[in-house]
Protein backbone atom coordinates (compact mmCIF):
# COMPACT_ATOMS: atom_id res chain seq x y z
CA UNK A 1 23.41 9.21 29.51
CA UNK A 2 25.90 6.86 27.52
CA UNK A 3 24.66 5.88 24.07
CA UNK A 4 24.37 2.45 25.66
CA UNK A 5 21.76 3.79 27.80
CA UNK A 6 19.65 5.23 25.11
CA UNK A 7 20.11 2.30 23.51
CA UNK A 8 19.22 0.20 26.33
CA UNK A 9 16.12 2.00 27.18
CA UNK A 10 14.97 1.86 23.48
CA UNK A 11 15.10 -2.10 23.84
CA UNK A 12 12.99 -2.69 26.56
CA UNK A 13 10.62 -0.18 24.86
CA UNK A 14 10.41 -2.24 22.60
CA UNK A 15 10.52 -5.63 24.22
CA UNK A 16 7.60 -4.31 26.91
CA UNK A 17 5.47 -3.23 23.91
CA UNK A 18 6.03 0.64 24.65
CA UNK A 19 5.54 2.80 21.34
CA UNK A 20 8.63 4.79 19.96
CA UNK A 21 7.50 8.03 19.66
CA UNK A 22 9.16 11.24 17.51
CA UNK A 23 10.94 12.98 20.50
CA UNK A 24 12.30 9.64 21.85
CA UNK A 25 15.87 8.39 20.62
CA UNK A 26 16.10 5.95 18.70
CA UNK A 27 18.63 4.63 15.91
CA UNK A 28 19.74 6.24 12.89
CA UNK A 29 19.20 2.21 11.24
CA UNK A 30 15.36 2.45 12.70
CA UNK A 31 14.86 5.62 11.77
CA UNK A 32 15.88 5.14 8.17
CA UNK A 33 14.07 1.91 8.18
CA UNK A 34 10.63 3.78 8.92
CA UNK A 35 11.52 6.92 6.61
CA UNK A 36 11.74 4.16 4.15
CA UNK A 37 8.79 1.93 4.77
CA UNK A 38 6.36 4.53 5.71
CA UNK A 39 7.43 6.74 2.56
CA UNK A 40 6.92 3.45 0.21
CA UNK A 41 3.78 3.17 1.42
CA UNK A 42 2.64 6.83 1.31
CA UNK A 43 3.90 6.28 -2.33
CA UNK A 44 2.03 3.08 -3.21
CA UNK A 45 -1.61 4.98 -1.93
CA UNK A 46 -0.50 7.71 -4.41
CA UNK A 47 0.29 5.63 -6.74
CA UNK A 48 -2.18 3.26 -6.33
CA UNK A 49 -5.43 5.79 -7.46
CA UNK A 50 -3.73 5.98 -11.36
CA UNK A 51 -5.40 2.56 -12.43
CA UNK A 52 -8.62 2.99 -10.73
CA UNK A 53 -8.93 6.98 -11.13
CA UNK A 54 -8.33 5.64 -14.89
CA UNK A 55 -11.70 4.00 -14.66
CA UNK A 56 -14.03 6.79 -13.10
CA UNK A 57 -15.34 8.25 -16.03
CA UNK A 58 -16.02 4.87 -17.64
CA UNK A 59 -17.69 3.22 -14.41
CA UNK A 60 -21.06 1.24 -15.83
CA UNK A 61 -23.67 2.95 -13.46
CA UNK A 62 -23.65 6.30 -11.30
CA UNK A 63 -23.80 4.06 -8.23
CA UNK A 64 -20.76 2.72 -9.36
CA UNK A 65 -19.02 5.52 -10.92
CA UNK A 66 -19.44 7.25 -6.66
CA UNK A 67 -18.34 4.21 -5.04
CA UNK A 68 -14.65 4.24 -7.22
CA UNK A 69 -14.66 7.68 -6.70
CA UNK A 70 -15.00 7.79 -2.77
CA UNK A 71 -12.61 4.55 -3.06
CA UNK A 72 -9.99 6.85 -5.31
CA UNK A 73 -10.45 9.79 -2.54
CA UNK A 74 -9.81 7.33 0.37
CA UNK A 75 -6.30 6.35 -0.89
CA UNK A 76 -5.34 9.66 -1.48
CA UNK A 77 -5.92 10.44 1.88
CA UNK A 78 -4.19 7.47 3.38
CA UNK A 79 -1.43 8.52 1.52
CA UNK A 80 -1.48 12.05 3.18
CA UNK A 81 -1.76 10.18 6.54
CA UNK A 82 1.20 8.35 5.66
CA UNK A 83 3.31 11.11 4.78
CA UNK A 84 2.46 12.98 8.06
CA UNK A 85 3.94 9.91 9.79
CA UNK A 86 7.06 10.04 8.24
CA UNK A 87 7.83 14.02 8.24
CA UNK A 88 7.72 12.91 12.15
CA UNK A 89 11.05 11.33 11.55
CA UNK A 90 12.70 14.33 10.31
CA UNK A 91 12.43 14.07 6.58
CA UNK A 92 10.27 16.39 4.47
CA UNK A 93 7.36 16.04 2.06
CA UNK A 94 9.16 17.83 -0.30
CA UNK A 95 11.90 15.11 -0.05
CA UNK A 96 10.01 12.16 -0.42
CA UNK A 97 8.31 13.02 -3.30
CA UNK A 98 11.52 14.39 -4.58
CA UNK A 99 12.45 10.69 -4.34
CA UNK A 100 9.44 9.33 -5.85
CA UNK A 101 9.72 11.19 -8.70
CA UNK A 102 13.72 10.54 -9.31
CA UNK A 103 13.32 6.62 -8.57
CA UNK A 104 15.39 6.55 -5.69
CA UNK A 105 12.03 5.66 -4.07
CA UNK A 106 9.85 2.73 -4.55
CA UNK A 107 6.37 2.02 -4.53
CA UNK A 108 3.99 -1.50 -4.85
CA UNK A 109 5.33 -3.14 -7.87
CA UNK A 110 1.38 -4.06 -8.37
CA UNK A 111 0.76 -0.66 -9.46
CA UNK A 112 2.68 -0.95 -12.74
CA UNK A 113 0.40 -3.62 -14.07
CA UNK A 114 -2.59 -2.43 -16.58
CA UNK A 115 -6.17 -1.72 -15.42
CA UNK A 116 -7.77 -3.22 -18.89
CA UNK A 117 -11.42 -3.77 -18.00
CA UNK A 118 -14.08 -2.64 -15.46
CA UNK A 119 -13.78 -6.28 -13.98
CA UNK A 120 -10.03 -5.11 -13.10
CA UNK A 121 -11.75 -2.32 -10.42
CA UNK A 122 -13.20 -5.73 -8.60
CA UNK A 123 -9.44 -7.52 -8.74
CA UNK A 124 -7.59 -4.89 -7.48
CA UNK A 125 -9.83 -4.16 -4.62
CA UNK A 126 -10.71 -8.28 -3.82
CA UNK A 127 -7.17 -9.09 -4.48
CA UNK A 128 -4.88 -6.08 -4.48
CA UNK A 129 -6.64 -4.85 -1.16
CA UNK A 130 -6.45 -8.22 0.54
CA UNK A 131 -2.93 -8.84 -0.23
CA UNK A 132 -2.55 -5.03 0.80
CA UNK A 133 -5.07 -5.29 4.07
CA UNK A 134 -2.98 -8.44 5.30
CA UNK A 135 0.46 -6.34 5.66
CA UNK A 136 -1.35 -3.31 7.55
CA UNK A 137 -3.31 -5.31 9.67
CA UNK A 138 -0.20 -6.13 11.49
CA UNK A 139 1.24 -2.54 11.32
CA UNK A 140 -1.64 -1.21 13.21
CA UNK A 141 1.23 -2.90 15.99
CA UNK A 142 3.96 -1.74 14.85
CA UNK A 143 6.62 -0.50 16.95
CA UNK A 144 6.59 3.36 15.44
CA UNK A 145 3.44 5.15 17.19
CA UNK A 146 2.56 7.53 14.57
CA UNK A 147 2.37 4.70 11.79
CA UNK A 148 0.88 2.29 14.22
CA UNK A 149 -2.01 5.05 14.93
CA UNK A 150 -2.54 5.79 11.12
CA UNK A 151 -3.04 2.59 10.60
CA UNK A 152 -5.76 2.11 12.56
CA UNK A 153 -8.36 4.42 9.81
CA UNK A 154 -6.46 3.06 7.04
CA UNK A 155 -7.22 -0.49 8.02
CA UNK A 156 -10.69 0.18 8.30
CA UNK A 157 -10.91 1.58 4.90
CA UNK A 158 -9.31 -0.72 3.15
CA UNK A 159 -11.35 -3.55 4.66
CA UNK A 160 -14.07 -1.95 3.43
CA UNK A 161 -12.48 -1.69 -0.10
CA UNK A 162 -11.92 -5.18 0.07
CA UNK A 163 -15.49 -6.04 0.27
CA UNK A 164 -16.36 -3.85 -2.46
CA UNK A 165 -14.11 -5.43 -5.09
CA UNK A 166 -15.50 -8.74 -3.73
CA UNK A 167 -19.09 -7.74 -4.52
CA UNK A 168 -17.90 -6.04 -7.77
CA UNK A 169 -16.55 -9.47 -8.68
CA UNK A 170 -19.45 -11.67 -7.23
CA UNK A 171 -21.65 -9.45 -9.70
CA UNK A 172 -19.91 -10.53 -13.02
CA UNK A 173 -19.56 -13.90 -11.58
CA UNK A 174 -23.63 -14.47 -11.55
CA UNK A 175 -23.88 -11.70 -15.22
CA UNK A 176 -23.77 -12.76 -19.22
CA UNK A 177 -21.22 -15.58 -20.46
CA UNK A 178 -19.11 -12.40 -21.30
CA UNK A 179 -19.45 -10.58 -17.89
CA UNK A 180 -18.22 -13.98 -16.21
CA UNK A 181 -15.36 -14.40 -18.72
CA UNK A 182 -14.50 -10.86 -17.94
CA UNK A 183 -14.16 -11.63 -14.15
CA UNK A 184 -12.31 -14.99 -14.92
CA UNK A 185 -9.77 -12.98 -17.28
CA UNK A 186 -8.93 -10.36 -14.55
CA UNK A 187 -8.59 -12.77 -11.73
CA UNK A 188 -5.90 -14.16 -14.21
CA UNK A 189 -3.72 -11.44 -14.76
CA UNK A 190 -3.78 -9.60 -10.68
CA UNK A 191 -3.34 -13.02 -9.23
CA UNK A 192 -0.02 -13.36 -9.59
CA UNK A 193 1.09 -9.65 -9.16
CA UNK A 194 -0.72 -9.82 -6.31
CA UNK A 195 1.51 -12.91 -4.63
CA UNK A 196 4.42 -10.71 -5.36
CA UNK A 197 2.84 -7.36 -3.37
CA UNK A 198 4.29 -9.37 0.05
CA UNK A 199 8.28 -8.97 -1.21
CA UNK A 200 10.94 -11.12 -1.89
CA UNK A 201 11.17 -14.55 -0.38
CA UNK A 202 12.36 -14.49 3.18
CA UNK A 203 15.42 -15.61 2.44
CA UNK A 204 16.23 -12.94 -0.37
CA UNK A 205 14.88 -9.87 1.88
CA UNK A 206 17.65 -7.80 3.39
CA UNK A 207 15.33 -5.92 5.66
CA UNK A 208 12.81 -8.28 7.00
CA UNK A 209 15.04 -9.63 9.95
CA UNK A 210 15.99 -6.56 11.55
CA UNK A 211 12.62 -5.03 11.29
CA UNK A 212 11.14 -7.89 13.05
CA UNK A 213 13.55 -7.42 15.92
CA UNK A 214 12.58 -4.17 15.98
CA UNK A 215 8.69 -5.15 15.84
CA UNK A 216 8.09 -2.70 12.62
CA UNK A 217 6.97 -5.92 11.16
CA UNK A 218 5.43 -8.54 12.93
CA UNK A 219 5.04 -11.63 10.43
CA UNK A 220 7.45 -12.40 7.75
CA UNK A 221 6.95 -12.27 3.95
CA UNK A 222 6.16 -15.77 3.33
CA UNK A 223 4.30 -15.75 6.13
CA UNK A 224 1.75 -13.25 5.09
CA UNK A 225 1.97 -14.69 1.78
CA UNK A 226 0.26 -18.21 2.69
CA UNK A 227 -2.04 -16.78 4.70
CA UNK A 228 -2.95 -14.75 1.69
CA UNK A 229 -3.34 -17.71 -0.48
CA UNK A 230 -4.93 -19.42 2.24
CA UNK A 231 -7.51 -16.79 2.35
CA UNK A 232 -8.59 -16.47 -1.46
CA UNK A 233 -8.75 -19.87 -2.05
CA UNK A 234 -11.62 -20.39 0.30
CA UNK A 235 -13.35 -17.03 -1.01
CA UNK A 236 -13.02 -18.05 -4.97
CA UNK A 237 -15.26 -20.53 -4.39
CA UNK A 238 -17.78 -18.35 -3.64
CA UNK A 239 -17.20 -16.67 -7.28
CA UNK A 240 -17.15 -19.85 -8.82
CA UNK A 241 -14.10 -18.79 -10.58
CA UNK A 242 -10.46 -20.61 -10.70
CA UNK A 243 -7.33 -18.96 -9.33
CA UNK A 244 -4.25 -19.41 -12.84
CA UNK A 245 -2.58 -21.94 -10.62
CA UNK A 246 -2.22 -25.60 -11.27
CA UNK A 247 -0.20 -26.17 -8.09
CA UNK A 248 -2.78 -25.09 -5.86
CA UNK A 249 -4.22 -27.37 -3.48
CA UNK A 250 -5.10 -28.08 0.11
CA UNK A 251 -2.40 -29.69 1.84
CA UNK A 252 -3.65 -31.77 4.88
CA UNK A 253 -0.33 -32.06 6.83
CA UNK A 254 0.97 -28.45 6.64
CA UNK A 255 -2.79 -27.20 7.10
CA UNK A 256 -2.23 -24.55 4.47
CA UNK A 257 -2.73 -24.65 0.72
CA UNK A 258 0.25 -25.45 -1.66
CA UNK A 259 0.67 -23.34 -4.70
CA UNK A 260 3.47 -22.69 -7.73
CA UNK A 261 6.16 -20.94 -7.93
CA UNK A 262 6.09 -16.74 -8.61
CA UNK A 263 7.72 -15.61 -11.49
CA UNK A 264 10.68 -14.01 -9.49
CA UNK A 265 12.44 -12.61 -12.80
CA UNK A 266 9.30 -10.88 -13.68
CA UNK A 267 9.08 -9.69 -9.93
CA UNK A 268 12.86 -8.07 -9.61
CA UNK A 269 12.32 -6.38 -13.33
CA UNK A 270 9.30 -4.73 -12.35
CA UNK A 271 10.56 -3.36 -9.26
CA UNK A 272 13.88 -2.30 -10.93
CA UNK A 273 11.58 -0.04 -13.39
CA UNK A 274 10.42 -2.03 -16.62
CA UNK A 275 6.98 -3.35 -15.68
CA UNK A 276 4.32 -2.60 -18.24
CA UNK A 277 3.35 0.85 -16.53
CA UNK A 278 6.51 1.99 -14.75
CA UNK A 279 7.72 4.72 -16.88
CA UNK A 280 3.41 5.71 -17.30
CA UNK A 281 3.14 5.75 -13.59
CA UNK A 282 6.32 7.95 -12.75
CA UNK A 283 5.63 10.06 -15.81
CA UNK A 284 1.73 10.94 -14.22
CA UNK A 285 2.98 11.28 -11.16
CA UNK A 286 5.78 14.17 -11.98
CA UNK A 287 3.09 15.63 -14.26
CA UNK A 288 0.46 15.88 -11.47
CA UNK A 289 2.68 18.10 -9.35
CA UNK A 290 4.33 20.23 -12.01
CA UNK A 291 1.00 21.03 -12.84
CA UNK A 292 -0.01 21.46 -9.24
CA UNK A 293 2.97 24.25 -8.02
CA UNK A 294 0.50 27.18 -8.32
CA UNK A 295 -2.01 25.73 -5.62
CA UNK A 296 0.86 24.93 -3.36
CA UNK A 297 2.28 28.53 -3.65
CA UNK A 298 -1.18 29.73 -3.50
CA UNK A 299 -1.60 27.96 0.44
CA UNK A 300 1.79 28.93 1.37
CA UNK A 301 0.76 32.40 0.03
CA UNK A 302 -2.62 32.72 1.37
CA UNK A 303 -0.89 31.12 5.13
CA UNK A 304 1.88 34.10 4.91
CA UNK A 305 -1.23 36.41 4.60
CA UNK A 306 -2.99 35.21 7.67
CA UNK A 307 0.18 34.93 9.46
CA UNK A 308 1.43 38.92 8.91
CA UNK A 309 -3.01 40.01 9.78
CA UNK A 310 -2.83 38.11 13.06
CA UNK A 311 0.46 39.40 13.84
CA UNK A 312 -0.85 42.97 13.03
CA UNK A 313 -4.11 42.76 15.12
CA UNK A 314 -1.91 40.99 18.19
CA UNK A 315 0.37 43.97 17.99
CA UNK A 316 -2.47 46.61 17.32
């Protein structure tokens, strides 16, 4: 078969809602476009457990201190999923993380703000997880089988998180003068961070077009965006908190809420490396797996064992 063919055949896969899978052909453009997508998101779950894991040993109550902890242990493992998916594409773990570490790689910019009270553990999972929930909803359909089908347990989780940080929140909102103020205060500072966890503007993101033709995405930044804003500011009223928005308002002819402007200079310097906790975050991370060499050579070492006794007793 001509390359036209191939190529043919991988666009009505696509157009007839037919999953790529590893073994099929595809592009060297879609390929690279998953290896990068599915690696930034393995990253982000990694990522992702430094501000809550920061907040384990401090959690108010037992009950609480288990719930952050299973929530901590969930994202680690989505991020294992998510690497799994992408070694399907040809790259390596070993590569990836090579590229975390270096910078070549990026993760959610949301991850390089501060976690600076317990509240915080209720934004990040109300907010942080919504925004986050909202983007993998739709991948659950994406065009790439194995991501599509990690998805799936990853969406459920995170739903799930969701609802916790909710609840977390809706208990400060109904505590002390204090506890409220402390929920008020980190609604403030993960709002807007968590506007920007959807990208650039669609007209300033040199990826989102081709992916969509390709169906790795399936609704555009902005798009996901407003429905995000949509979404919280029916469910702050329920907390009987504010969202740090003047701008914000219901807007009868579009059907959507209005709201301000992001701070898009803020937005490109964190994700070019000088956010309040980029150099922390990196610096964890690379310390985490120096530290960590000896278990992986003790697996490889222990698998080289049970390879050569099987071999032995096969042969014997």
């Amino acid at each position: 078969m001509a390359v036209t063919d191939f190529e043919q055949a991988f666009r009505e896969k696509i157009d007839n809602e037919i999953k790529i899978e590893p073994k099929d052909w595809m592009p060297d453009a879609y390929r690279k476009t998953n290896i990068r997508q599915i690696s930034q998101h393995a990253h982000s779950e990694i990522v992702g457990m430094l501000p809550e894991g920061n907040w384990i040993s401090r959690a108010p109550s037992l009950k609480r201190k288990a719930i952050l902890l299973a929530k901590v242990q969930d994202e680690g493992g989505h991020g294992l999923y998510l690497y799994s998916a992408a070694e399907t594409l040809g790259t390596s773990r070993d590569e990836m993380i090579a590229d975390l570490h270096s910078g070549k790689a990026k993760y959610s910019s949301i991850f390089n703000y501060p976690s600076l009270t317990w509240a915080d553990m209720g934004a990040i999972g109300w907010l942080v997880d919504g925004a986050a929930i909202l983007n993998q909803v739709m991948l659950c359909r994406t065009s790439y089988g194995p991501y599509a089908r990690a998805m799936v347990r990853i969406c459920k989780e995170e739903s799930f998180h969701q609802r916790q940080g909710f609840e977390t929140l809706l208990v400060l909102s109904r505590g002390s003068a204090e506890q409220k103020a402390m929920c008020q205060d980190a609604i403030n500072r993960w709002w807007w961070p968590s506007l920007m966890m959807f990208g650039p503007k669609d007209s300033e993101s040199t990826n989102s077009d081709q992916s969509m033709k390709w169906k790795i995405k399936r609704k555009t930044n902005d798009e996901l965006r407003q429905q995000f804003v949509d979404m919280i500011a029916e469910q702050i009223k329920v907390l009987g908190m504010t969202l740090p928005d003047a701008d914000l308002k219901w807007n009868a002819t579009r059907n959507h809420y209005d709201f301000g402007e992001i701070n898009w200079e803020e937005f490109w310097n964190v994700v070019k490396g000088n956010g309040p906790c980029n150099i922390q975050r990196l610096n964890a991370r690379r310390k985490a797996h120096d530290e960590g060499q000896w278990v992986r050579d003790a697996a490889l070492a222990y698998a080289e064992k049970k390879r050569a006794r099987e071999q032995k007793e096969a042969a014997a």
